[in-house]
Protein backbone atom coordinates (compact mmCIF):
# COMPACT_ATOMS: atom_id res chain seq x y z
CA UNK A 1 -30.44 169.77 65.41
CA UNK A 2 -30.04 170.13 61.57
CA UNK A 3 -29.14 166.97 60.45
CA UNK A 4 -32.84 165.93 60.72
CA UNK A 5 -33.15 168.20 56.90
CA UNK A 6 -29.69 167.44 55.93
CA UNK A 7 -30.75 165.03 53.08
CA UNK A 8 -33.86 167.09 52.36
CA UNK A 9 -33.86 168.53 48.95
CA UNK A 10 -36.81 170.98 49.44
CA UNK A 11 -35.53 171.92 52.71
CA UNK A 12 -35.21 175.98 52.25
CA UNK A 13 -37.10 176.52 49.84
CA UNK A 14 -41.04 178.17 50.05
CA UNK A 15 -43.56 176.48 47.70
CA UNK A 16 -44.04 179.83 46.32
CA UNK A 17 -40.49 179.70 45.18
CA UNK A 18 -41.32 175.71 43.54
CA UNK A 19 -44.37 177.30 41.66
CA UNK A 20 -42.24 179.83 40.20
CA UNK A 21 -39.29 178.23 39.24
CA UNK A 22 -41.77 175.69 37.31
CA UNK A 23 -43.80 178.70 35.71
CA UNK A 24 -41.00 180.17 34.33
CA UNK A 25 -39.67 176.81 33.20
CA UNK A 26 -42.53 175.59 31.21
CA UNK A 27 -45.38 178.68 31.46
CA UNK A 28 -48.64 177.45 32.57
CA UNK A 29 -50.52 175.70 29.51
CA UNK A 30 -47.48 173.40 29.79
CA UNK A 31 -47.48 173.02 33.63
CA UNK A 32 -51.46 172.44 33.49
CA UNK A 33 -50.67 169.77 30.98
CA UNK A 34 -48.57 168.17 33.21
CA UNK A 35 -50.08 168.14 36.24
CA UNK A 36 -53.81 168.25 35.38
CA UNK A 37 -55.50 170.54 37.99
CA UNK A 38 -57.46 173.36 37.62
CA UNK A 39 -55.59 176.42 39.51
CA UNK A 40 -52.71 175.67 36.64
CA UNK A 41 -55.36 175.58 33.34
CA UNK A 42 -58.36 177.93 34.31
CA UNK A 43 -57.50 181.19 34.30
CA UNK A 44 -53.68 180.64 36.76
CA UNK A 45 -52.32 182.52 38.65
CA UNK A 46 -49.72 182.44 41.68
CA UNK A 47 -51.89 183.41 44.42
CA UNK A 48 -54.72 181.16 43.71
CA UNK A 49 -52.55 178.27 42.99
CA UNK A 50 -50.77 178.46 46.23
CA UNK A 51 -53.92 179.05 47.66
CA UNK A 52 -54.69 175.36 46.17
CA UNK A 53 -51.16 174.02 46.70
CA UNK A 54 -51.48 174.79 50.36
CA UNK A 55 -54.70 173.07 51.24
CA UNK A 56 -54.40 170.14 48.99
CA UNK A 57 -51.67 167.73 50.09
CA UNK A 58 -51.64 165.71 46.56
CA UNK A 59 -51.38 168.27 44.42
CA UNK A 60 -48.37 169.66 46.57
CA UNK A 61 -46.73 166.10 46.44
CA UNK A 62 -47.53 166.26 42.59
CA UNK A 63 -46.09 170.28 41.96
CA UNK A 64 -42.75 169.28 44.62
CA UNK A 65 -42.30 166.30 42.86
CA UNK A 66 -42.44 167.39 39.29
CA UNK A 67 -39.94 170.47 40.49
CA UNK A 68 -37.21 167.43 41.73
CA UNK A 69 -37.47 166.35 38.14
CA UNK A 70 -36.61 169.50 36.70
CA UNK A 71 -33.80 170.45 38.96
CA UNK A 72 -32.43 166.74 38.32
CA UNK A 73 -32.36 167.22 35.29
CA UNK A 74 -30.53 171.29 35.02
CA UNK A 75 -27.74 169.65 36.55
């Protein structure tokens, strides 16, 4: 059944494709600013923040929410 991720806005999209929508949206000095963990300030890059993202449940909550914002907010 789909209807179960009818009302999910994430639904679709990889959390590679979150982290670099938000990159190229505010670069990452900005992004570690915002959400203040270290894969985004010391020395970022994609690989080791999904590397991060993937094993750490509250950051993901943090990086997915934060993306919700921005897309809110382009429309």
């Amino acid at each position: 059944m789909t209807t179960s991720q009818q009302n999910n806005p994430l639904h679709g999209i990889t959390l590679e494709m979150i982290l670099n929508h938000l990159v190229n949206y505010f670069g990452w000095d900005e992004l570690g600013r915002r959400i203040r963990i270290n894969c985004f300030i010391s020395d970022p890059s994609v690989v080791s923040s999904l590397k991060f993202l993937r094993k750490t449940p509250w950051a993901r909550a943090k990086v997915e929410a934060l993306y919700l914002d921005v897309l809110a907010g382009e429309k």
